[in-house]
N, C-alpha and C. Protein backbone atom coordinates (compact mmCIF):
# COMPACT_ATOMS: atom_id res chain seq x y z
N UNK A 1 -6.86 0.31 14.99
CA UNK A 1 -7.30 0.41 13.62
C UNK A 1 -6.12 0.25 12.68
N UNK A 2 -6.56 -0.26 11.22
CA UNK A 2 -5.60 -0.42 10.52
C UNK A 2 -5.74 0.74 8.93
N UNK A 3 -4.64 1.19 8.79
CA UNK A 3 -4.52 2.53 8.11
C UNK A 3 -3.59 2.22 7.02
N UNK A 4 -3.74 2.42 6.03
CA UNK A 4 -2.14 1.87 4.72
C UNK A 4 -2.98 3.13 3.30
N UNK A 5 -1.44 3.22 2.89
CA UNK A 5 -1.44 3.57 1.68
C UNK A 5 -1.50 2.55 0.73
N UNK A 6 -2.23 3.28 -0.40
CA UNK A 6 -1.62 2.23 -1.75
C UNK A 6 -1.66 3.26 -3.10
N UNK A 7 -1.36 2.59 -3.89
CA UNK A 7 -1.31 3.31 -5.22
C UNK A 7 0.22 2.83 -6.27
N UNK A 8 -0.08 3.68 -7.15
CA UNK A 8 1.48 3.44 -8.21
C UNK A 8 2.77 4.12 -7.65
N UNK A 9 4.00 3.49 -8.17
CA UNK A 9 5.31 3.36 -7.79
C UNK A 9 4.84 5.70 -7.87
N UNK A 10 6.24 5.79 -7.09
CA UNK A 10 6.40 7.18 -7.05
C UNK A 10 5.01 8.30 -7.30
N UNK A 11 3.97 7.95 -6.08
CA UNK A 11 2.96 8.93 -6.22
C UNK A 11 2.47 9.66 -4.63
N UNK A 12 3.72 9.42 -4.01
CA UNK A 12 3.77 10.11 -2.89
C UNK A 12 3.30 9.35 -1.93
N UNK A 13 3.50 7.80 -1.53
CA UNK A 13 3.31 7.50 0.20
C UNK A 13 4.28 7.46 0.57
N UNK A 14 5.29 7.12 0.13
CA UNK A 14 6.22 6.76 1.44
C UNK A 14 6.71 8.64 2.13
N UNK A 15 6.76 9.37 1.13
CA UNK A 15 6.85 10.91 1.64
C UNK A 15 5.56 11.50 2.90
N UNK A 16 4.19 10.56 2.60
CA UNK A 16 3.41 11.01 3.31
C UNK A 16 3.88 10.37 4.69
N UNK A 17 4.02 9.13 4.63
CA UNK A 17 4.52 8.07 5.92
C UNK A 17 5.97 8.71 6.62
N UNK A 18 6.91 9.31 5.76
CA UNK A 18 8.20 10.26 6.94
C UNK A 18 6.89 10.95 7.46
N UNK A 19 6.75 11.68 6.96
CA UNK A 19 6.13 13.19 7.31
C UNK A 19 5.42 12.98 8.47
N UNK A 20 4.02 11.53 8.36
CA UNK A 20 3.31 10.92 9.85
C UNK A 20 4.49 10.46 10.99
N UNK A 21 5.14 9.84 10.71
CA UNK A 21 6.42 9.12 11.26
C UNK A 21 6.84 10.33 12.03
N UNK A 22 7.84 11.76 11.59
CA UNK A 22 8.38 12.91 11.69
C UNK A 22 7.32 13.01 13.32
N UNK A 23 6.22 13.74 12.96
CA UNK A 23 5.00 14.07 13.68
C UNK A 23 4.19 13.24 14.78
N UNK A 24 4.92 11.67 14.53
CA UNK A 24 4.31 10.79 15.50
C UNK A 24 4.21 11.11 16.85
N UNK A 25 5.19 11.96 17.58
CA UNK A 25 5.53 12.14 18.94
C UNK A 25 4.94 11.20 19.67
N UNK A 26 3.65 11.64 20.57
CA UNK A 26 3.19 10.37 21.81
C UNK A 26 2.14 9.69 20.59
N UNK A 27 1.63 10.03 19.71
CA UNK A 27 0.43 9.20 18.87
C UNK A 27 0.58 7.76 19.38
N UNK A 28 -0.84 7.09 19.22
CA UNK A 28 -0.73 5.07 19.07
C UNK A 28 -0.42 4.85 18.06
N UNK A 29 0.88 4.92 17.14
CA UNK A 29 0.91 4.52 15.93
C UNK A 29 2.09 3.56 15.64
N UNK A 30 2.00 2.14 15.66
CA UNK A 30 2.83 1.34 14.45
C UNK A 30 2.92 1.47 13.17
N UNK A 31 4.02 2.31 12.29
CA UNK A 31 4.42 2.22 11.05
C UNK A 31 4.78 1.20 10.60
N UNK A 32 4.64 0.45 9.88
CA UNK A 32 4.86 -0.71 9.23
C UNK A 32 5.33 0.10 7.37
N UNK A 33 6.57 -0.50 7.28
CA UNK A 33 7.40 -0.25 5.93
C UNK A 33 6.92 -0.94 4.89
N UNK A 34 6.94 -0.85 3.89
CA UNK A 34 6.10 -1.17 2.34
C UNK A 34 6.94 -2.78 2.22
N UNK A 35 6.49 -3.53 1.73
CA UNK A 35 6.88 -5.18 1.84
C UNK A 35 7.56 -5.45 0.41
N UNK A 36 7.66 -4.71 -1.28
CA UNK A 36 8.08 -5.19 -1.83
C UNK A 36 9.66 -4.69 -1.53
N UNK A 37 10.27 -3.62 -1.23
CA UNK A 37 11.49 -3.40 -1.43
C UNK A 37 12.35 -4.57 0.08
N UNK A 38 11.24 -4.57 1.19
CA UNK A 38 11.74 -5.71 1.78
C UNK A 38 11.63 -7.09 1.05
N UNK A 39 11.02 -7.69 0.20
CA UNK A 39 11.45 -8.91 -0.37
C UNK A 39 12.47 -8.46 -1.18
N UNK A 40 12.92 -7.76 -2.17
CA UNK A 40 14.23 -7.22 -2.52
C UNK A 40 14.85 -7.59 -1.87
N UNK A 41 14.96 -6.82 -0.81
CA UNK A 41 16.67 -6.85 -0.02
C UNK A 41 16.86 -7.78 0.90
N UNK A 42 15.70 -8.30 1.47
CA UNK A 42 15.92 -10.03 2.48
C UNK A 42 15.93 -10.73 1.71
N UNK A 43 15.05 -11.34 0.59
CA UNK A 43 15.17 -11.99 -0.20
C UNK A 43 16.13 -12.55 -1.81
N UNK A 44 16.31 -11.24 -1.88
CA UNK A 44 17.35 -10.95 -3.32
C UNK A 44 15.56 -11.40 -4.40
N UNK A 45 15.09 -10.66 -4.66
CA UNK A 45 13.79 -11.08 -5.36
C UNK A 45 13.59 -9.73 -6.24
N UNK A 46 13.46 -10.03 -7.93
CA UNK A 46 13.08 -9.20 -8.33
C UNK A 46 11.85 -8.39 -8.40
N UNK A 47 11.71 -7.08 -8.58
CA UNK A 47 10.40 -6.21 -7.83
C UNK A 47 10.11 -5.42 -9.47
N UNK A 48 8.83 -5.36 -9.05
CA UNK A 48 8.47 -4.44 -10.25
C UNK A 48 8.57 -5.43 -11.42
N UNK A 49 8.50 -4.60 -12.49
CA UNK A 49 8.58 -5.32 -13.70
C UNK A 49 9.23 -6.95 -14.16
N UNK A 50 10.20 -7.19 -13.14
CA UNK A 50 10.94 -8.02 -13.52
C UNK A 50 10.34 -9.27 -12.22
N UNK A 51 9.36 -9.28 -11.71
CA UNK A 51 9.16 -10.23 -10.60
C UNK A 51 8.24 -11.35 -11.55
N UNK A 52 8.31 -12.01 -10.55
CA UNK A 52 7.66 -13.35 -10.55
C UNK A 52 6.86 -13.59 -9.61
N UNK A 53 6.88 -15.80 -9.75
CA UNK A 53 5.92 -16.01 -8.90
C UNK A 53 6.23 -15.86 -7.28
N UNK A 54 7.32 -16.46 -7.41
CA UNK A 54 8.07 -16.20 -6.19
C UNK A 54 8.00 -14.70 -5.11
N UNK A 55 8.30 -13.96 -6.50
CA UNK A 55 8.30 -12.75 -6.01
C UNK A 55 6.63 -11.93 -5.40
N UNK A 56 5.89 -12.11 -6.24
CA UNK A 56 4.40 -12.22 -5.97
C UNK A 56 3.91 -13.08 -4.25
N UNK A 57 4.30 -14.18 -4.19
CA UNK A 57 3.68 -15.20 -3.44
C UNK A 57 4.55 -14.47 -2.00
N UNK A 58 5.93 -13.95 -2.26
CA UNK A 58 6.35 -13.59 -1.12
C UNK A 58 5.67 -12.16 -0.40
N UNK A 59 5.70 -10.94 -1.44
CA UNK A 59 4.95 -9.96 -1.22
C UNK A 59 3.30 -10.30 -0.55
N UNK A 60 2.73 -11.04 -0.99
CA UNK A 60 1.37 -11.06 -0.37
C UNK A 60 1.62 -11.76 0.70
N UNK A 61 2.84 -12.99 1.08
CA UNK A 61 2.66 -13.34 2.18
C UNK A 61 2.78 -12.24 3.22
N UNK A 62 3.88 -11.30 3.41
CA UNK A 62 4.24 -10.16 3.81
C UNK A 62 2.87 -9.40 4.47
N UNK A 63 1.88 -8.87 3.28
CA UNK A 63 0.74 -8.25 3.52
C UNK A 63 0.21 -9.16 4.59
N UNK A 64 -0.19 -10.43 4.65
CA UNK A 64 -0.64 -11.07 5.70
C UNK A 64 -0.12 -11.33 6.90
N UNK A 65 1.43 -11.40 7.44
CA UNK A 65 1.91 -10.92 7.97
C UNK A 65 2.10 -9.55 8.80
N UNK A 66 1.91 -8.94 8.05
CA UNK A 66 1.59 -7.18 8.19
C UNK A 66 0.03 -7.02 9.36
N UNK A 67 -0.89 -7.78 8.53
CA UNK A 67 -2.33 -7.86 9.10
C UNK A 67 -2.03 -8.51 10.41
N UNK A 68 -2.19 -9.81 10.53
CA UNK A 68 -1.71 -10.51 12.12
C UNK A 68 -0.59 -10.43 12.40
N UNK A 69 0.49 -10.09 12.58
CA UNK A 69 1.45 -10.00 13.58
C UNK A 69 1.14 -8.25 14.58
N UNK A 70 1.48 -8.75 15.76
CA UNK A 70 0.70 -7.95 17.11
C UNK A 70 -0.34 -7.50 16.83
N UNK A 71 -1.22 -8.05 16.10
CA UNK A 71 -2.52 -7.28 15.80
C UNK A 71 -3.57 -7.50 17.55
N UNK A 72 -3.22 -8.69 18.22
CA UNK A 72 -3.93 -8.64 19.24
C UNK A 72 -3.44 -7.85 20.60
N UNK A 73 -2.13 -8.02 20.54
CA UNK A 73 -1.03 -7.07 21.14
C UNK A 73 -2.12 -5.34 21.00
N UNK A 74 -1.44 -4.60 20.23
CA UNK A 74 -1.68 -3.63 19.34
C UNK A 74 -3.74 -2.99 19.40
N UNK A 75 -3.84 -3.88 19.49
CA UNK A 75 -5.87 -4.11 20.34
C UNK A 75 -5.18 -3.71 21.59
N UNK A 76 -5.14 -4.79 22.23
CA UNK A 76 -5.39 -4.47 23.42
C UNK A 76 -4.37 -2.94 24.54
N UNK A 77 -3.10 -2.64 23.75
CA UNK A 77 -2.54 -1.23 23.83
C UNK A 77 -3.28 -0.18 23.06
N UNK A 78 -4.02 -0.38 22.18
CA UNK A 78 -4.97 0.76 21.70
C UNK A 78 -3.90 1.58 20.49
N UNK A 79 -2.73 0.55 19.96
CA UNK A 79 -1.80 1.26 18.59
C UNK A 79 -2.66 0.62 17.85
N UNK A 80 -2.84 1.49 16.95
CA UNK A 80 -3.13 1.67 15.65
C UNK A 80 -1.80 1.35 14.53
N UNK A 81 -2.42 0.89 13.42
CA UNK A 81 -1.18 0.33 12.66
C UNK A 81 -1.36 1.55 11.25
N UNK A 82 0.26 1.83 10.66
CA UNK A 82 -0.08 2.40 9.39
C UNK A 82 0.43 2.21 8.84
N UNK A 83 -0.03 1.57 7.29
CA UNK A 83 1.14 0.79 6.65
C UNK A 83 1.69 1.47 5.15
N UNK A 84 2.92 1.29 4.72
CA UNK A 84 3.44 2.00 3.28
C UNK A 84 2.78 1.51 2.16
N UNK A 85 2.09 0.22 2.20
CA UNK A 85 1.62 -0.11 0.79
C UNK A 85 0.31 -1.46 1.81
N UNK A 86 -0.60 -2.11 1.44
CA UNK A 86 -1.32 -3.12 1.38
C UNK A 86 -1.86 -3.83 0.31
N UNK A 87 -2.77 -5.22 0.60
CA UNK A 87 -2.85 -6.02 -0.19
C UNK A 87 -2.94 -5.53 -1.76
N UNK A 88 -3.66 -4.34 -1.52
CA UNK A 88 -4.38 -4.00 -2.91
C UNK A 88 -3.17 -3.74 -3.94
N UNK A 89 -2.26 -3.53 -3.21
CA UNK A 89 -0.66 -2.74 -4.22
C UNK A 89 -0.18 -4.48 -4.73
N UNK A 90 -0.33 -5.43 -3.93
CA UNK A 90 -0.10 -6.75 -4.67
C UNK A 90 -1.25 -6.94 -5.48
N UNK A 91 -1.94 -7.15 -5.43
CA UNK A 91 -3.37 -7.88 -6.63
C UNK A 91 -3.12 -6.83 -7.56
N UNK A 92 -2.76 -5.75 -7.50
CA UNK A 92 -2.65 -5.10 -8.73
C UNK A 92 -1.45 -5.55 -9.45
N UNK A 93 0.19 -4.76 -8.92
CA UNK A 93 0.76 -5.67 -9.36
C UNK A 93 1.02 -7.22 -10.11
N UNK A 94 0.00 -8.08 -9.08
CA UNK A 94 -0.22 -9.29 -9.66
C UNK A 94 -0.69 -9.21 -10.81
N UNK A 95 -2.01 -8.72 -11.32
CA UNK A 95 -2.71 -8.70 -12.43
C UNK A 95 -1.81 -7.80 -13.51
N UNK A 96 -0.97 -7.27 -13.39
CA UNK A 96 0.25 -6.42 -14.68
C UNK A 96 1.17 -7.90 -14.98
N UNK A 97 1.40 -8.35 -14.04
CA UNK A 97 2.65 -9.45 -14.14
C UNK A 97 1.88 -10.63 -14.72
N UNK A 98 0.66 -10.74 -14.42
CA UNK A 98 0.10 -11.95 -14.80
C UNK A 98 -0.43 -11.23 -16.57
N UNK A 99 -0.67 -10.16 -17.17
CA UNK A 99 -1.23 -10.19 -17.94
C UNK A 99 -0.11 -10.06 -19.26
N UNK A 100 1.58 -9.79 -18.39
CA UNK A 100 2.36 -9.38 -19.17
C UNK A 100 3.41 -10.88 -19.59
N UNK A 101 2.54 -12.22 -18.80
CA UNK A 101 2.92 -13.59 -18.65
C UNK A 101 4.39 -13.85 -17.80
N UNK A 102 4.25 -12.72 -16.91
CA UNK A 102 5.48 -13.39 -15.75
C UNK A 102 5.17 -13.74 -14.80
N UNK A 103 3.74 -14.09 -14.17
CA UNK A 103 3.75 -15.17 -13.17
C UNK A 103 2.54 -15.82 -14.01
N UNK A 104 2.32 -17.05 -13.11
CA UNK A 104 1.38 -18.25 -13.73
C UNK A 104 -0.19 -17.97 -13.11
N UNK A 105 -1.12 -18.17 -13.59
CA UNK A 105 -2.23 -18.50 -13.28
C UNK A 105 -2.77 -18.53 -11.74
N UNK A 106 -1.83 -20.06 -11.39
CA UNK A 106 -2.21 -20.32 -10.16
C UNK A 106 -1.75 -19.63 -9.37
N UNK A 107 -0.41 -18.50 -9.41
CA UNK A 107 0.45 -17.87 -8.13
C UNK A 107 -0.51 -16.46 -8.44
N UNK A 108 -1.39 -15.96 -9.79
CA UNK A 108 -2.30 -15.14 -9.79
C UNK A 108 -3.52 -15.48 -8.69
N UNK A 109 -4.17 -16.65 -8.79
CA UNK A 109 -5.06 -17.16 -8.26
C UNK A 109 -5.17 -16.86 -6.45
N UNK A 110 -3.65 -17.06 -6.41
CA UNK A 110 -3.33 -17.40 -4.78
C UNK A 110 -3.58 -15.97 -4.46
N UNK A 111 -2.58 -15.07 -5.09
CA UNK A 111 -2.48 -14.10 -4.71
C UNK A 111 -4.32 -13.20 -4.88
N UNK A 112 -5.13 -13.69 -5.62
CA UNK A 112 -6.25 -12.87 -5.56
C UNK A 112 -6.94 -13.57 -4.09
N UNK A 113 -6.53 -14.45 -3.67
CA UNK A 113 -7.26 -15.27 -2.75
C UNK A 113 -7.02 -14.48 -1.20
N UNK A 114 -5.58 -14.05 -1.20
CA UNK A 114 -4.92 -13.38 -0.39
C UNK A 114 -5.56 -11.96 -0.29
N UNK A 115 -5.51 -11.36 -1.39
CA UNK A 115 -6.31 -9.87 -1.14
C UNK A 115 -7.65 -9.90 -0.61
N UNK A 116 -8.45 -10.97 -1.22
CA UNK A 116 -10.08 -11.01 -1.02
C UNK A 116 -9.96 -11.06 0.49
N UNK A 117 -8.84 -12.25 1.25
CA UNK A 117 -8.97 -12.25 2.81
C UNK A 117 -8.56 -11.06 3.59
N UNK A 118 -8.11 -10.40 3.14
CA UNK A 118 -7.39 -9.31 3.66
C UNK A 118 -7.96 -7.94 3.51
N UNK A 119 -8.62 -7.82 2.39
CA UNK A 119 -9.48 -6.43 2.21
C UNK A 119 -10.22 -5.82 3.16
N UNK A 120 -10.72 -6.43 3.45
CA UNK A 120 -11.81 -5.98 4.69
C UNK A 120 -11.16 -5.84 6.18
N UNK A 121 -9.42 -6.05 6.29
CA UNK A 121 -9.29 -5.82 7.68
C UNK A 121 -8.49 -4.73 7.58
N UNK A 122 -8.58 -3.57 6.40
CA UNK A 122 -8.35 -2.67 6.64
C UNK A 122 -9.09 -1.79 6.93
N UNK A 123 -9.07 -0.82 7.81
CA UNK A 123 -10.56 0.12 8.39
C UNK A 123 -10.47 1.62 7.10
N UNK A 124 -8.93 1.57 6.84
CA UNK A 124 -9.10 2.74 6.07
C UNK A 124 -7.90 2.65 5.22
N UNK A 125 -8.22 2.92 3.81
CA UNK A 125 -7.07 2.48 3.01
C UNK A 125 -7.11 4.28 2.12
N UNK A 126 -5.89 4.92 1.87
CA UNK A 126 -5.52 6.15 1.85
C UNK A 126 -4.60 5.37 0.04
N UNK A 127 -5.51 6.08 -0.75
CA UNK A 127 -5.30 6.13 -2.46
C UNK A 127 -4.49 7.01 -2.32
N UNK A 128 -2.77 6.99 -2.89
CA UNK A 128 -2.50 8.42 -3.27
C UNK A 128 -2.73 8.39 -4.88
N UNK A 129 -3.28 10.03 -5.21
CA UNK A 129 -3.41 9.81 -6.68
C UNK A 129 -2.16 10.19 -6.85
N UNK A 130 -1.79 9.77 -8.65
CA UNK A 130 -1.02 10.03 -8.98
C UNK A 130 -0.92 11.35 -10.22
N UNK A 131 -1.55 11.83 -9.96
CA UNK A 131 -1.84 13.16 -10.80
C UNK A 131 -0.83 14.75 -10.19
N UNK A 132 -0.64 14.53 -8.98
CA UNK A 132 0.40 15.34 -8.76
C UNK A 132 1.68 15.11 -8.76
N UNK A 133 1.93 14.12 -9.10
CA UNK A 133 3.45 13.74 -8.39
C UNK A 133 4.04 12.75 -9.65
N UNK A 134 5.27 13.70 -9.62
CA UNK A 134 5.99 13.20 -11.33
C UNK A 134 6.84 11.90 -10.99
N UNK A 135 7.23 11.06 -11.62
CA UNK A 135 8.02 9.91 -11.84
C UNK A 135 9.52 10.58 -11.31
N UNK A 136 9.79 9.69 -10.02
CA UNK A 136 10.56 10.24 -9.96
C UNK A 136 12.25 8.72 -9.88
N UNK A 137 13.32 8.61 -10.03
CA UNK A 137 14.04 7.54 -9.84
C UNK A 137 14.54 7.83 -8.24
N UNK A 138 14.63 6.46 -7.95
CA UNK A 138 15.06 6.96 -6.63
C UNK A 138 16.09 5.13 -6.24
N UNK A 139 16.35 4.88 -7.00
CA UNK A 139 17.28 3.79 -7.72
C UNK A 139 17.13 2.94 -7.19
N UNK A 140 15.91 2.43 -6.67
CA UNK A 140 14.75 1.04 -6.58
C UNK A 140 13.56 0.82 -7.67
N UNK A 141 13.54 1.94 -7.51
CA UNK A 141 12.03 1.99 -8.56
C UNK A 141 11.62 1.85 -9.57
N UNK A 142 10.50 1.44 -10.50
CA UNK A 142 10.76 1.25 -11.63
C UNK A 142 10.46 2.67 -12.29
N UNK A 143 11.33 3.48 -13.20
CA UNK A 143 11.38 4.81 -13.98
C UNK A 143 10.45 4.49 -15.46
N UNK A 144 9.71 3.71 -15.85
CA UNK A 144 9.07 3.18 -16.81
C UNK A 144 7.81 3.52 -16.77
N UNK A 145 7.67 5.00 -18.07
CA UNK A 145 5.83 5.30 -17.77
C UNK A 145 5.25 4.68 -17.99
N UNK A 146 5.65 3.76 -18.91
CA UNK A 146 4.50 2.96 -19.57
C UNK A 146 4.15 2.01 -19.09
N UNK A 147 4.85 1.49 -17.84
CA UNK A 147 4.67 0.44 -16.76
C UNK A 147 3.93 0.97 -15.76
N UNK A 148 4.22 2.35 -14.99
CA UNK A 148 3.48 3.39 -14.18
C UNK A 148 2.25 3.30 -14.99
N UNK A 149 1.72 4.14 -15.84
CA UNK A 149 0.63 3.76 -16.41
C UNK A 149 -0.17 3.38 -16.51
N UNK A 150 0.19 2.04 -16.87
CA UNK A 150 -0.80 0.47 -16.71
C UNK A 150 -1.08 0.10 -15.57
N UNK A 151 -0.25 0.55 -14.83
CA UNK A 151 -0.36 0.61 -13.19
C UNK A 151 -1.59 0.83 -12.58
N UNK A 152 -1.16 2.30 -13.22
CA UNK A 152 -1.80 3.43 -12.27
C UNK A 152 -3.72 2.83 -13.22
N UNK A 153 -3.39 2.44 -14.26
CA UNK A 153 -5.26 2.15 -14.56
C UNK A 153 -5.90 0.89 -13.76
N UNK A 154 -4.78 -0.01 -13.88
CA UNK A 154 -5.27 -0.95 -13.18
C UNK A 154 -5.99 -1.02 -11.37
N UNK A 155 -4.92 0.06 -11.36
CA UNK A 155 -5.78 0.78 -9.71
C UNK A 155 -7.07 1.18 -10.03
N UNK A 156 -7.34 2.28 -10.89
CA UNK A 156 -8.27 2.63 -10.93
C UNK A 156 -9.68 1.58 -11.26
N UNK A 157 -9.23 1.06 -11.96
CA UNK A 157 -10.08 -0.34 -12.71
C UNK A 157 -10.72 -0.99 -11.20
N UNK A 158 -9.70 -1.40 -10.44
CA UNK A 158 -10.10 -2.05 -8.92
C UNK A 158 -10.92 -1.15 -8.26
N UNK A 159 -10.41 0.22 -7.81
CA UNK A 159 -11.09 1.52 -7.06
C UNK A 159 -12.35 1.28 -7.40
N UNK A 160 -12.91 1.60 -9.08
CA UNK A 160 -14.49 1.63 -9.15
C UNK A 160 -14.98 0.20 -9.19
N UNK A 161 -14.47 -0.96 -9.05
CA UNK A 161 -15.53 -2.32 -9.17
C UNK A 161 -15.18 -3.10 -8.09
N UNK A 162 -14.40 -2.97 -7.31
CA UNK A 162 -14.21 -3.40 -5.95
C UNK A 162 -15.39 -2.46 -4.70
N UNK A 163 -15.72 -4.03 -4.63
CA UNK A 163 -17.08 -3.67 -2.84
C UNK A 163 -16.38 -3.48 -1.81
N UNK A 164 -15.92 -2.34 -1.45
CA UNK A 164 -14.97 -2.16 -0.36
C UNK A 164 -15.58 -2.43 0.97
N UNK A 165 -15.55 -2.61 1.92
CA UNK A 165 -15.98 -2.45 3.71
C UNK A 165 -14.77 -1.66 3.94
N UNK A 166 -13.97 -0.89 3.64
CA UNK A 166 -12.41 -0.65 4.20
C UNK A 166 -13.38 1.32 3.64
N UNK A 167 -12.79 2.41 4.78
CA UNK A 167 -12.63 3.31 3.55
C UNK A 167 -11.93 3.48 2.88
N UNK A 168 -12.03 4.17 1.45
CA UNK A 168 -11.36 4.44 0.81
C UNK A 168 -11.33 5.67 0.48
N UNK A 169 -9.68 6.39 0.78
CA UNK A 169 -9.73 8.15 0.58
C UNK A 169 -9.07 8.29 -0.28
N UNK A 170 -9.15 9.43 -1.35
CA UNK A 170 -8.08 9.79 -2.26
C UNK A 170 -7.79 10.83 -1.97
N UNK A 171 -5.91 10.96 -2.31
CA UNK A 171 -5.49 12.00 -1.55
C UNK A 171 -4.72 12.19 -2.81
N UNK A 172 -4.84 14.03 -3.11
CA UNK A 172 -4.64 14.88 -3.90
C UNK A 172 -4.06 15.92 -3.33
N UNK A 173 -3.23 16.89 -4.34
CA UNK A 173 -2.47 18.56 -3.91
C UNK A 173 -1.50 17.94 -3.72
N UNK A 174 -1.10 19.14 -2.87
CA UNK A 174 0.72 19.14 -2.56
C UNK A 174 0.29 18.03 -1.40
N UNK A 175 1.91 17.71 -1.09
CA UNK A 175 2.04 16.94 0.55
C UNK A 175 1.54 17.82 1.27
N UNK A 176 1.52 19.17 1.60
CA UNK A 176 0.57 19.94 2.73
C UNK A 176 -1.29 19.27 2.44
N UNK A 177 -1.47 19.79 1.21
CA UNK A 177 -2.98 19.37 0.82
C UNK A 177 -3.16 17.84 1.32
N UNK A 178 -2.64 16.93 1.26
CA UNK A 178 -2.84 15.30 1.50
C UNK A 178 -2.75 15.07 2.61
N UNK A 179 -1.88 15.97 3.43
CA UNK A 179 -1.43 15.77 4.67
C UNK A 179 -3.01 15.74 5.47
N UNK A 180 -3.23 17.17 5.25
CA UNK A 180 -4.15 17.47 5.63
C UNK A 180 -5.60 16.64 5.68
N UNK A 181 -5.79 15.87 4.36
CA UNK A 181 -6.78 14.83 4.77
C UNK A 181 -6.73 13.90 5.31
N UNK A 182 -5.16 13.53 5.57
CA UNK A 182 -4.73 12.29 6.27
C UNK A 182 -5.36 13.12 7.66
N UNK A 183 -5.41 13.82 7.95
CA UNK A 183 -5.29 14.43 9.23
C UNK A 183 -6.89 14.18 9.53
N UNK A 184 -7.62 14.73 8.43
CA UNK A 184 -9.15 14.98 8.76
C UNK A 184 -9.45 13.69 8.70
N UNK A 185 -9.13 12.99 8.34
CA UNK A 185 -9.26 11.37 8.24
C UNK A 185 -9.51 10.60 9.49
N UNK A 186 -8.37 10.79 9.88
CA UNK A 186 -7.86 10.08 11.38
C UNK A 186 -8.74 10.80 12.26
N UNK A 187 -8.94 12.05 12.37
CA UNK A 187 -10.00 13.05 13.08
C UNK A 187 -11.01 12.38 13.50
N UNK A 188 -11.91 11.94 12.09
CA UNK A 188 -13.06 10.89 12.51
C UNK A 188 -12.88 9.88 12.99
N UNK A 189 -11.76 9.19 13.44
CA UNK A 189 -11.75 8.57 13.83
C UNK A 189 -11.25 8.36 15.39
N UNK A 190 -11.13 9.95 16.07
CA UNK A 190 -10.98 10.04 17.17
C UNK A 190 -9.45 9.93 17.30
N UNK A 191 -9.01 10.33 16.00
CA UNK A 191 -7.68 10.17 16.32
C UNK A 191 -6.75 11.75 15.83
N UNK A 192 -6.47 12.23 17.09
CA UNK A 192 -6.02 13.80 16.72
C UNK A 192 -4.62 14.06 16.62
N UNK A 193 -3.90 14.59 15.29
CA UNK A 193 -2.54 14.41 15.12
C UNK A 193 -2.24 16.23 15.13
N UNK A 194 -0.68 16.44 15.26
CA UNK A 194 -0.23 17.45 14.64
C UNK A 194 0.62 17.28 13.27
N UNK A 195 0.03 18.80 12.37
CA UNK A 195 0.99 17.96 11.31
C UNK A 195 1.68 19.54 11.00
């Protein structure tokens, strides 16, 4: 099965992903790392506010990548994949960059084309809200509320008018509280962790 966070810059996944990671011991679990700060640093590509098309077209390739690579592998060993960010963290992104005129039309286009294929091969996609968790710098990130913000609506905007097949959980409270549904989460799904 395939498992990913998404949501706005600094609202607690990658803290939830140590914490699964920490706790993995024997679990079936492939962690897979969030894809924009890797186009950053393989690429030299600006992230966040300052990206492009380039930067866009590479991130979603990434997500697709993410989806098929050992995915048949990974079947047939019975790992489960869990990822720091998925498609949905690009099409959003995309749609801030496209509305703020730093990428074009068509690298919008591609990139919505990319999410639509990809939505549905997640079995469970884990919202962190961003209502607990303050802006924090962590000297990648973008520190800009008013960019967080627009962000964070534009998620929401997708959350209620997007036809999901994927679930979709929102995870609220402290990291103990979130943890914990990550936990009851995976539960149903026959998948029993310690946390």
């Amino acid at each position: 099965m395939i498992f990913s966070f998404t949501g706005a810059q600094s609202t607690g996944k990658t803290t939830l992903l140590n914490h699964l990671h920490k706790c993995n011991g024997d679990y079936p679990f492939e962690f897979v790392p969030e894809v924009t700060r890797l186009v950053m640093r393989d690429y030299e590509m600006p992230i966040n506010e300052q990206g492009g098309d380039l930067t866009q077209m590479l991130i979603m390739t990434e997500h697709v990548r993410n989806i098929y690579k050992n995915r048949a592998n990974n079947l047939i060993r019975g790992i489960h994949q869990i990822f720091d960010r998925c498609a949905l963290d690009g099409i959003v992104y995309s749609l801030w960059l496209l509305q703020e005129g730093k990428i074009s039309r068509p690298c919008y286009d591609a990139c919505e084309l990319i999410w639509k294929k990809l939505k549905d091969k997640y079995d469970v996609i884990f919202y962190t809200s961003p209502d607990d968790v303050k802006l924090v710098d962590d000297g990648e990130r973008s520190v800009d509320e008013r960019f967080r913000n627009e962000i964070i609506n534009i998620f929401n905007i997708h959350l209620a008018r997007e036809n999901f097949n994927s679930e979709v959980v929102t995870l609220k409270g402290s990291v103990e509280e979130r943890l914990e549904i990550v936990k009851s989460t995976l539960a149903k799904h026959d998948i029993d962790i310690k946390i």
